[in-house]
C-alpha atoms as a PDB file:
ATOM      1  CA  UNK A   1    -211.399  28.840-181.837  1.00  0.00           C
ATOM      2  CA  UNK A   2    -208.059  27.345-182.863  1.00  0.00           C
ATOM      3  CA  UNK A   3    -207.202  25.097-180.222  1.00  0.00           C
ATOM      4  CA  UNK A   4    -206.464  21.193-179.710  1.00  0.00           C
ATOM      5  CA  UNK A   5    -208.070  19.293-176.508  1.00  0.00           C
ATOM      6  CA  UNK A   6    -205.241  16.551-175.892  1.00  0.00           C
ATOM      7  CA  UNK A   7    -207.492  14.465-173.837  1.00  0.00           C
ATOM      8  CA  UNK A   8    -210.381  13.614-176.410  1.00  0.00           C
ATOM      9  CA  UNK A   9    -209.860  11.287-179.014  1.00  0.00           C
ATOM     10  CA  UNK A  10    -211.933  13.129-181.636  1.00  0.00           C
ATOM     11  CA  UNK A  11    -210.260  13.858-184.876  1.00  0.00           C
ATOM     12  CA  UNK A  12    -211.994  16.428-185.823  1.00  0.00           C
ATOM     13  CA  UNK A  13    -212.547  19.242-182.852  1.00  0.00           C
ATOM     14  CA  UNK A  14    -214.515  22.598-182.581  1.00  0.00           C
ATOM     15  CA  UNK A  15    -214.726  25.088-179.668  1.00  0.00           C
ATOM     16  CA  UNK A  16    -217.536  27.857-179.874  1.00  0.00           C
ATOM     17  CA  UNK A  17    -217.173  30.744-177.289  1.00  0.00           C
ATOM     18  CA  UNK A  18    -220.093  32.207-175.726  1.00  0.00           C
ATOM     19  CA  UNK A  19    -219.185  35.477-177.867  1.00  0.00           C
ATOM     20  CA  UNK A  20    -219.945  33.532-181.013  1.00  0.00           C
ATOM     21  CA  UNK A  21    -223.671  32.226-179.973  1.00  0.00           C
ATOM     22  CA  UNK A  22    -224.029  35.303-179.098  1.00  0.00           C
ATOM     23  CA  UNK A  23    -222.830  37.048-182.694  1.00  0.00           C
ATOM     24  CA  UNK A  24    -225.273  34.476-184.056  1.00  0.00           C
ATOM     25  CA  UNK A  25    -228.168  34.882-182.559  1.00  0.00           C
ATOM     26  CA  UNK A  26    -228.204  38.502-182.655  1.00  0.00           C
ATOM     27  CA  UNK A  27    -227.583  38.063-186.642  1.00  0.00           C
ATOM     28  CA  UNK A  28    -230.770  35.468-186.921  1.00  0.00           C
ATOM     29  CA  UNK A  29    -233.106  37.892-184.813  1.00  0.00           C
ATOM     30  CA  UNK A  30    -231.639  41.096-187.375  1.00  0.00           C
ATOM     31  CA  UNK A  31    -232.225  39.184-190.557  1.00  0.00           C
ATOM     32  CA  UNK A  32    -235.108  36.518-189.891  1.00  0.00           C
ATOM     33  CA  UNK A  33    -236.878  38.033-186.685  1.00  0.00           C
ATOM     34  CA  UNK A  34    -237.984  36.040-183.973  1.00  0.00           C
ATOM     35  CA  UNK A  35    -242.059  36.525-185.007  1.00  0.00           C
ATOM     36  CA  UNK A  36    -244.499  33.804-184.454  1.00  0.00           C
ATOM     37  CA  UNK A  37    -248.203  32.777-183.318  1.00  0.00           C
ATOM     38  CA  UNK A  38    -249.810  30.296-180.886  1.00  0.00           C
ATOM     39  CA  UNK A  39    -253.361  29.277-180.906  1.00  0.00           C
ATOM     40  CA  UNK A  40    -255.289  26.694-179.210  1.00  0.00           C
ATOM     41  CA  UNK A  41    -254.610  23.899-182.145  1.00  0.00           C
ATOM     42  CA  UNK A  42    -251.041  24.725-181.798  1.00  0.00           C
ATOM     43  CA  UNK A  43    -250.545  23.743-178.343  1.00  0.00           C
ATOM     44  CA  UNK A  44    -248.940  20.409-177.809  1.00  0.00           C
ATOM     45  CA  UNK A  45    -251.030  17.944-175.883  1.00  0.00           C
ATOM     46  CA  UNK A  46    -251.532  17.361-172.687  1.00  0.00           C
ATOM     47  CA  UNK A  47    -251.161  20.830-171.050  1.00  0.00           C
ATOM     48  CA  UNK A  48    -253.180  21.432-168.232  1.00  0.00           C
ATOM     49  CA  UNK A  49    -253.529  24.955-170.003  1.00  0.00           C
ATOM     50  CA  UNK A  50    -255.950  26.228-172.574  1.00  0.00           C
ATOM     51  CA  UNK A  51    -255.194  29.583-175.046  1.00  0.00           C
ATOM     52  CA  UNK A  52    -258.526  31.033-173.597  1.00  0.00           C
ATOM     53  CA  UNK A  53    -260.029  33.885-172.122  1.00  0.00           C
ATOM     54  CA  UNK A  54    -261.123  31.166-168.506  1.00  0.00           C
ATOM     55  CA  UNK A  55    -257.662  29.905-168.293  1.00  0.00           C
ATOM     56  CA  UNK A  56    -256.149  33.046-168.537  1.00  0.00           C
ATOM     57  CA  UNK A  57    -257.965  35.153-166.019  1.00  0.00           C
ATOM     58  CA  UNK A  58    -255.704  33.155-163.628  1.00  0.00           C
ATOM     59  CA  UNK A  59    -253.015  35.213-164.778  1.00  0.00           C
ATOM     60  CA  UNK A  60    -254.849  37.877-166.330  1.00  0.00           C
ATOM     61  CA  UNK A  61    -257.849  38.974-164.306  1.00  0.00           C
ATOM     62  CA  UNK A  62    -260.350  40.762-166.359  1.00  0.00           C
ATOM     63  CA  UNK A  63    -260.511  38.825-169.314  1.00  0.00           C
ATOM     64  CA  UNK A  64    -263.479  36.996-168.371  1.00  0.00           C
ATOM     65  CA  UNK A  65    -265.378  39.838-167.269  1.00  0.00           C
ATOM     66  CA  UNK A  66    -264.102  41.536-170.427  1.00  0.00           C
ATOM     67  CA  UNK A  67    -264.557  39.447-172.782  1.00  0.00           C
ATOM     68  CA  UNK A  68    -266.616  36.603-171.825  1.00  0.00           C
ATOM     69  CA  UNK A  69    -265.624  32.840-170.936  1.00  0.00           C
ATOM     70  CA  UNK A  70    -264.384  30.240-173.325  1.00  0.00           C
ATOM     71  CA  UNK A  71    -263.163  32.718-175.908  1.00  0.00           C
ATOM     72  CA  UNK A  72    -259.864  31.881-178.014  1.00  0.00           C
ATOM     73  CA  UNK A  73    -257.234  33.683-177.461  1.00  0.00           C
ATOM     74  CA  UNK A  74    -254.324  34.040-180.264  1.00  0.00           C
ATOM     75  CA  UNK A  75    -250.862  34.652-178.709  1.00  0.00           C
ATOM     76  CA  UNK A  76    -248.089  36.489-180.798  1.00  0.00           C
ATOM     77  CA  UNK A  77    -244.727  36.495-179.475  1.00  0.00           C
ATOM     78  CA  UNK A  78    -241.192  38.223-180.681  1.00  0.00           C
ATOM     79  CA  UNK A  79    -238.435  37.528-179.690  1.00  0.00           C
ATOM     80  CA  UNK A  80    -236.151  40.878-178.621  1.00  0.00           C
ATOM     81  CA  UNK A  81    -232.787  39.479-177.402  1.00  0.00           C
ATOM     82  CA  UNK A  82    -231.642  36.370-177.015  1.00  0.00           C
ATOM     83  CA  UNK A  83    -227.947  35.737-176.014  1.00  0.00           C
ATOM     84  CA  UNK A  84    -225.063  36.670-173.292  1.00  0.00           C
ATOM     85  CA  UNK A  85    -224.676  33.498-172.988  1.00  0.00           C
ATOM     86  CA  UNK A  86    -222.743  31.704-169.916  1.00  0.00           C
ATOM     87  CA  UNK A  87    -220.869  28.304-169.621  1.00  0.00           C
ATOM     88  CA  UNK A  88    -219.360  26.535-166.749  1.00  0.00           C
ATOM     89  CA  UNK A  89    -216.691  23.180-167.407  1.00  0.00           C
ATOM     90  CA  UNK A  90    -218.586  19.834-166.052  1.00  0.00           C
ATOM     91  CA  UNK A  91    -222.004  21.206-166.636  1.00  0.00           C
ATOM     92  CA  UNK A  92    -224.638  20.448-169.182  1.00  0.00           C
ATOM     93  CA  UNK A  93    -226.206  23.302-170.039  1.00  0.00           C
ATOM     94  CA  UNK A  94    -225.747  27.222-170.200  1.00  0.00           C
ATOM     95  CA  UNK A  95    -227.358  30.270-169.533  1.00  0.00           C
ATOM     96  CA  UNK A  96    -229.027  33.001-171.556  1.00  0.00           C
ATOM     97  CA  UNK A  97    -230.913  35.555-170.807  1.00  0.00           C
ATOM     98  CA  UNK A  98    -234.029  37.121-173.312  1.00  0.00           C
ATOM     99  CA  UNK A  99    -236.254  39.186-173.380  1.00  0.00           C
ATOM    100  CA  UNK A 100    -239.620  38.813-175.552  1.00  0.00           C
ATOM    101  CA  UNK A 101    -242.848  40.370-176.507  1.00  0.00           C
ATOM    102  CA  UNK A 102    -246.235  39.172-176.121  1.00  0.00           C
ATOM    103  CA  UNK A 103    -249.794  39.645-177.070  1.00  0.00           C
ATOM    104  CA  UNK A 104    -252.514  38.193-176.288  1.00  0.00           C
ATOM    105  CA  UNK A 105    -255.706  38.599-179.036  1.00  0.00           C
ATOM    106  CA  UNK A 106    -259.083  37.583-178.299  1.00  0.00           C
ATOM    107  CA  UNK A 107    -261.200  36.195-181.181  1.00  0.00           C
ATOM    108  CA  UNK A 108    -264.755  38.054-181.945  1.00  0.00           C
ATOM    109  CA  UNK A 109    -267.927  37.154-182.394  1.00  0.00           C
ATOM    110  CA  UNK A 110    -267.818  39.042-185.939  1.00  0.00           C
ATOM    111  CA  UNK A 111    -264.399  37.377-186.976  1.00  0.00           C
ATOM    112  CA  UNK A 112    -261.771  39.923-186.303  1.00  0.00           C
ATOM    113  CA  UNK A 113    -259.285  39.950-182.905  1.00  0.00           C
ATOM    114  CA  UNK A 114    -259.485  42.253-180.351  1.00  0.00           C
ATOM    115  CA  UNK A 115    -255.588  43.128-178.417  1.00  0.00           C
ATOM    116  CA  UNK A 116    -256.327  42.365-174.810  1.00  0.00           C
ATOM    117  CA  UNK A 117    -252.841  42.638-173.226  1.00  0.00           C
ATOM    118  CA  UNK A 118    -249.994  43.515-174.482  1.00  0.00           C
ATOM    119  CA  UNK A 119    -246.401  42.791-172.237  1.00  0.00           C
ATOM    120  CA  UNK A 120    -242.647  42.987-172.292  1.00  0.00           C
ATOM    121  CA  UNK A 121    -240.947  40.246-170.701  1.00  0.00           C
ATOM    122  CA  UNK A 122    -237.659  41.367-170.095  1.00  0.00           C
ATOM    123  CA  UNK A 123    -234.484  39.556-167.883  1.00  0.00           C
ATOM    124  CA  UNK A 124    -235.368  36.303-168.373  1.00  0.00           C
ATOM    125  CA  UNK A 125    -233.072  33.776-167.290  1.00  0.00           C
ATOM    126  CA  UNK A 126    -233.001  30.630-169.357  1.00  0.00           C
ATOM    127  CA  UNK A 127    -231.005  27.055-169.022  1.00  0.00           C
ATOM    128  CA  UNK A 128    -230.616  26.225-172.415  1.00  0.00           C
ATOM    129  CA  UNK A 129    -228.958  22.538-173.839  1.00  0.00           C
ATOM    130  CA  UNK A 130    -227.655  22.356-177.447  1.00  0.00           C
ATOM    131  CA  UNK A 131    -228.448  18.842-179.173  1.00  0.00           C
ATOM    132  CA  UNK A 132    -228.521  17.385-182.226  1.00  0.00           C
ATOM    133  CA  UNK A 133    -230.925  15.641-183.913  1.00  0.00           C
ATOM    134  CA  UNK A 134    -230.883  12.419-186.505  1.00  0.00           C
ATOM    135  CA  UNK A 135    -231.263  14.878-189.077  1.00  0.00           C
ATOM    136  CA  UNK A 136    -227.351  16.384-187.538  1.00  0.00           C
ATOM    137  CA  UNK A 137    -228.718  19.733-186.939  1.00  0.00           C
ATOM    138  CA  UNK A 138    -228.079  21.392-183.886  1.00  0.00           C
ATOM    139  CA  UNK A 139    -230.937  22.653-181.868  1.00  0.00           C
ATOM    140  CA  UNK A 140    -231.695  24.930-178.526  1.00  0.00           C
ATOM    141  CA  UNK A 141    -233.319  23.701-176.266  1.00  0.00           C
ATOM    142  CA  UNK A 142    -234.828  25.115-173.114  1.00  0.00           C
ATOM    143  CA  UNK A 143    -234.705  23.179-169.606  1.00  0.00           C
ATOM    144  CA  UNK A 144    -236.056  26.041-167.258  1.00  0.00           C
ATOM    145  CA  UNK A 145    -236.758  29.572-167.041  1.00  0.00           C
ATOM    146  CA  UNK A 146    -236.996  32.406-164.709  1.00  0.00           C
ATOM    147  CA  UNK A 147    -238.566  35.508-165.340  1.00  0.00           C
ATOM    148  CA  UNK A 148    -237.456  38.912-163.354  1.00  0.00           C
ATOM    149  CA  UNK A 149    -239.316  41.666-164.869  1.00  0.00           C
ATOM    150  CA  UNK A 150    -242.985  42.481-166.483  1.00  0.00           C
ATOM    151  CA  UNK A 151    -243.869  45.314-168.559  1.00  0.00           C
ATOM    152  CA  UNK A 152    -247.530  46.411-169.199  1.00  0.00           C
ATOM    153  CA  UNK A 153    -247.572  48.309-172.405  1.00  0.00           C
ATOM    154  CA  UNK A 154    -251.608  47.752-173.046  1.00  0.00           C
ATOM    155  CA  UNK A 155    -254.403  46.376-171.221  1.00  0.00           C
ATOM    156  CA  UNK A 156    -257.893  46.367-172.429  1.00  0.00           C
ATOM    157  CA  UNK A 157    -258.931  44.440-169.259  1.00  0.00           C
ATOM    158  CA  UNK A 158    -258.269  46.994-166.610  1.00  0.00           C
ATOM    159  CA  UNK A 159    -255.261  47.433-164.312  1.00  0.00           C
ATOM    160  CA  UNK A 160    -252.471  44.760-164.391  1.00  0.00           C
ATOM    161  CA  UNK A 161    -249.956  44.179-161.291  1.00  0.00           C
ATOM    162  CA  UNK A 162    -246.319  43.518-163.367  1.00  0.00           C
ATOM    163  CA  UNK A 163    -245.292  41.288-160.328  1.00  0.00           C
ATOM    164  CA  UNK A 164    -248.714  39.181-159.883  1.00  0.00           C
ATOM    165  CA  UNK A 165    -247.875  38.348-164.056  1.00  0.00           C
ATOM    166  CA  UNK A 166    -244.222  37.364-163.022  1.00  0.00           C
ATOM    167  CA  UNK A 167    -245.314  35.335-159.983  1.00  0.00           C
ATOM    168  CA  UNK A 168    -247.691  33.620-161.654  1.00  0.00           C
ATOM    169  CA  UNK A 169    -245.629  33.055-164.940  1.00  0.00           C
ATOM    170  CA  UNK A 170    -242.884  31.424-162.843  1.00  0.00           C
ATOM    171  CA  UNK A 171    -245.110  29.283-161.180  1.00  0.00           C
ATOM    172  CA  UNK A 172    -245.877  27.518-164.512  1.00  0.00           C
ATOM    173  CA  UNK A 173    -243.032  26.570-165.461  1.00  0.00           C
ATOM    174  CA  UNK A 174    -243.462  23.536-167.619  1.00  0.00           C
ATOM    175  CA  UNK A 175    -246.017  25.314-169.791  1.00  0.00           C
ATOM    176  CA  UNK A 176    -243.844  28.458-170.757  1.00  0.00           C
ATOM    177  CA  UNK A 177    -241.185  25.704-171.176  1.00  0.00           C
ATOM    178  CA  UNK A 178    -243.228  24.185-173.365  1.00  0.00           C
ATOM    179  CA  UNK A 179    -243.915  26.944-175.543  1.00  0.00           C
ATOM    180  CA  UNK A 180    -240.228  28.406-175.327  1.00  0.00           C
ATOM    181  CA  UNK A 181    -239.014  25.294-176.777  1.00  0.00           C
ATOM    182  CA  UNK A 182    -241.775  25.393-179.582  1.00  0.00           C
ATOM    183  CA  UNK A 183    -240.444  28.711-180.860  1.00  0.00           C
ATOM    184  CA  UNK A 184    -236.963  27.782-180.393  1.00  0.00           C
ATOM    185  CA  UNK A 185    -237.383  24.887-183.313  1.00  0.00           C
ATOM    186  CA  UNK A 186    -236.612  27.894-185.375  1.00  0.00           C
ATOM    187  CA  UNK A 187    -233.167  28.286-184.253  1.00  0.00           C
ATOM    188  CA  UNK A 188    -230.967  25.523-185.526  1.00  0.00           C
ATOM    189  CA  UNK A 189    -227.313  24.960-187.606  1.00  0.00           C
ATOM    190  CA  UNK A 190    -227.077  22.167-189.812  1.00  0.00           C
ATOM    191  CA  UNK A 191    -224.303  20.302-189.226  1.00  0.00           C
ATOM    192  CA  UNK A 192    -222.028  19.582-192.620  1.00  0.00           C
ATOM    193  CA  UNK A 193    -222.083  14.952-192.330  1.00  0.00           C
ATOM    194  CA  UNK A 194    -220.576  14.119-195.489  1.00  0.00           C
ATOM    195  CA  UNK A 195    -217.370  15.274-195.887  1.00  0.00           C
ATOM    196  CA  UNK A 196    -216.008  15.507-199.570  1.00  0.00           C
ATOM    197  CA  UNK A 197    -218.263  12.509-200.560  1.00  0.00           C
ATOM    198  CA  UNK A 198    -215.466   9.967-198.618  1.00  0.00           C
ATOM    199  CA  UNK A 199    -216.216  10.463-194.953  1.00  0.00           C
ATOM    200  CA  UNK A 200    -219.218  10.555-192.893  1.00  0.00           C
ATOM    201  CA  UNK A 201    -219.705  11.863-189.547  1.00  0.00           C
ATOM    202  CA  UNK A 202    -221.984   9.221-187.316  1.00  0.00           C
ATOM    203  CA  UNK A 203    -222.377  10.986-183.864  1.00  0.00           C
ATOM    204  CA  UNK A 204    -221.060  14.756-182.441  1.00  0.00           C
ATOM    205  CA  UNK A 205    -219.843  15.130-178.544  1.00  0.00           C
ATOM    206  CA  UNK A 206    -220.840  18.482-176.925  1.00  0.00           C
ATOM    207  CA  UNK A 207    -219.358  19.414-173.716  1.00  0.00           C
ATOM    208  CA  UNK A 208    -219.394  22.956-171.846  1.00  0.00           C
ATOM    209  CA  UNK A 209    -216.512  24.218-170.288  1.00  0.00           C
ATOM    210  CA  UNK A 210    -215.608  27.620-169.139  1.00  0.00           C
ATOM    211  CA  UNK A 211    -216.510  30.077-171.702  1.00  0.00           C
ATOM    212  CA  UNK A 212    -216.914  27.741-174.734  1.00  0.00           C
ATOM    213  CA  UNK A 213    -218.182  24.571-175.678  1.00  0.00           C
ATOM    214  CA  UNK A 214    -216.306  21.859-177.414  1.00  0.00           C
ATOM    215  CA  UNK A 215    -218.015  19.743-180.252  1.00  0.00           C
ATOM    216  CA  UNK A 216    -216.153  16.744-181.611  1.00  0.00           C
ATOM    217  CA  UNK A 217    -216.696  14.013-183.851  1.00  0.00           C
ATOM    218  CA  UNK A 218    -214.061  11.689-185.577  1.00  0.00           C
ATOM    219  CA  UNK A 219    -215.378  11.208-189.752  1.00  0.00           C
ATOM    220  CA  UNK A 220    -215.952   7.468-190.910  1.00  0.00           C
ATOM    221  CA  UNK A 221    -214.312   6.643-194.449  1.00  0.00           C
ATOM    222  CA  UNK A 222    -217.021   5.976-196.674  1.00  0.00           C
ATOM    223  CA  UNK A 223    -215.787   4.063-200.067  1.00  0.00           C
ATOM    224  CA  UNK A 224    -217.606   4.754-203.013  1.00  0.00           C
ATOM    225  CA  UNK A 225    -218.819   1.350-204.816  1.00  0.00           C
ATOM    226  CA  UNK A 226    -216.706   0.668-207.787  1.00  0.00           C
ATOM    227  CA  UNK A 227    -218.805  -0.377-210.925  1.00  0.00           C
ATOM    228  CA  UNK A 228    -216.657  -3.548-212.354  1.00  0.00           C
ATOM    229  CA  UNK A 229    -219.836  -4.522-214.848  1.00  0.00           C
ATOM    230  CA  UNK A 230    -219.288  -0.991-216.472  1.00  0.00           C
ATOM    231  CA  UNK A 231    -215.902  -1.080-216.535  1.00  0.00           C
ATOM    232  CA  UNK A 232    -216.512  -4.812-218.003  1.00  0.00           C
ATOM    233  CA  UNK A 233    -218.867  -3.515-220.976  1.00  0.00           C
ATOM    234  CA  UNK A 234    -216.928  -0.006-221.740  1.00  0.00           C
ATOM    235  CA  UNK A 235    -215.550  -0.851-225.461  1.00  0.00           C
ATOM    236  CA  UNK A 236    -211.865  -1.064-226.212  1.00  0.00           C
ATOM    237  CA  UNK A 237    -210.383   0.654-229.005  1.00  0.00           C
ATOM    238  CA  UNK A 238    -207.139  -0.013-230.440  1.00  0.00           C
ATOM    239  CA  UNK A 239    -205.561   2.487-232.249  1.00  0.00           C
ATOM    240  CA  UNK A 240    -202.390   2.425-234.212  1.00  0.00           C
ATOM    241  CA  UNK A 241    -199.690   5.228-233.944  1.00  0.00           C
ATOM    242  CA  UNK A 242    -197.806   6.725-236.597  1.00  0.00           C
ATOM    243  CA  UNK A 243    -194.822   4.944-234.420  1.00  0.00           C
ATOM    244  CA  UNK A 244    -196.323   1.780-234.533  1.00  0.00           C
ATOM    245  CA  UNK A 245    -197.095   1.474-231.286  1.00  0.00           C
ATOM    246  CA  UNK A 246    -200.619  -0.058-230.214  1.00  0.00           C
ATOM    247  CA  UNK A 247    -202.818   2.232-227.605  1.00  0.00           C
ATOM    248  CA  UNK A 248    -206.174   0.634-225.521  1.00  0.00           C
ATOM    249  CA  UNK A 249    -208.627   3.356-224.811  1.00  0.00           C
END
């Protein structure tokens, strides 16, 4: 957005409008997809949460009964729609709504997976944070979530209540937090530092305001080392002109 904030002192100012996260991420899902797995290694530790078949009958009832306790369960996820995204000045964070895919696949005694459950989670609101890392690339992050609708679209486990799933999905919020934020290391922009090889960008300011978020950063001039010895041990040449006149090469 071509615009100039008069009360920051950055040099070099951007402004992203809602409309343009949202062009992104609805080009990333197109091209790359939003496809993944979680198992129980995967899991970051400590969750008071396990990918298997006793931890979910909490929110799944039948899998136990179904399919035995202890068994691991494989989750795959994709990612649908992720985007209208919302910003208000003075805040630090905006909000997005998504909707994903998920399906839960219990692990056999002869090696293959079995589909248990299979849901749409659709309307979910999301606080999301954009940072950026030491390695300058900018990052999603998710800070809370609340899911508004459940669809069953299989269930090997018997009949599934959409709004006992919701209910109890909500109530755990840090873990789907968690997880969210595990698929979202996926989405990130790296961040151009070195500038023509003279200046370097050290840090990047992110504010939200209404409709857009500025990001600005003022570049560091960066001398290259000049190499005296080299220029010290290059040869001279002398050559003589048909003029006369003496040229150093």
């Amino acid at each position: 957005m071509p615009y100039r904030n008069m009360t920051h002192l950055d040099t070099m100012q951007t402004f992203i409008s809602m409309q343009s996260l949202d062009s992104f991420f609805e080009s990333y899902l197109d091209v790359l997809g939003g496809q993944g797995w979680f198992n129980e290694t995967a899991l970051p530790q400590p969750l008071d949460f396990g990918l298997n078949t006793q931890d979910l009958n909490i929110m799944l009832p039948g899998m136990v009964s179904t399919f035995g306790k202890n068994r691991q369960v494989k989750l795959e996820y994709e990612v649908l729609y992720f985007g209208d995204f919302r910003s208000k000045y003075a805040k630090d964070y905006m909000i997005a709504s998504s909707t994903v895919n998920v399906r839960f696949w219990v692990e056999m005694d002869d090696g293959h997976d079995e589909l248990a459950v299979d849901l749409n989670l659709y309307n979910i609101t999301n606080k999301i944070a954009l940072t950026v890392d030491p390695e300058f690339n900018l990052r999603a992050s998710l800070r809370e979530f609340r899911l508004h609708g459940v669809e069953v679209a299989h269930s090997a486990i018997g009949l599934l209540n959409p709004n006992t799933i919701r209910l109890k999905l909500n109530t755990v919020n840090s873990v789907v937090t968690t997880l969210a934020n595990l698929m979202l290391e996926n989405f990130s922009v790296p961040i151009p530092r070195n500038i023509a090889g003279l200046f370097e960008l050290d840090n990047l300011n992110i504010e939200y305001f209404d409709g857009y978020i500025y990001a600005g950063a003022t570049p560091m001039f960066k001398p290259q080392p000049f190499d005296f010895q080299q220029l010290i041990e290059k040869p001279v040449r002398s050559a003589i002109s048909p003029a006369g006149f003496n040229f150093l090469q």
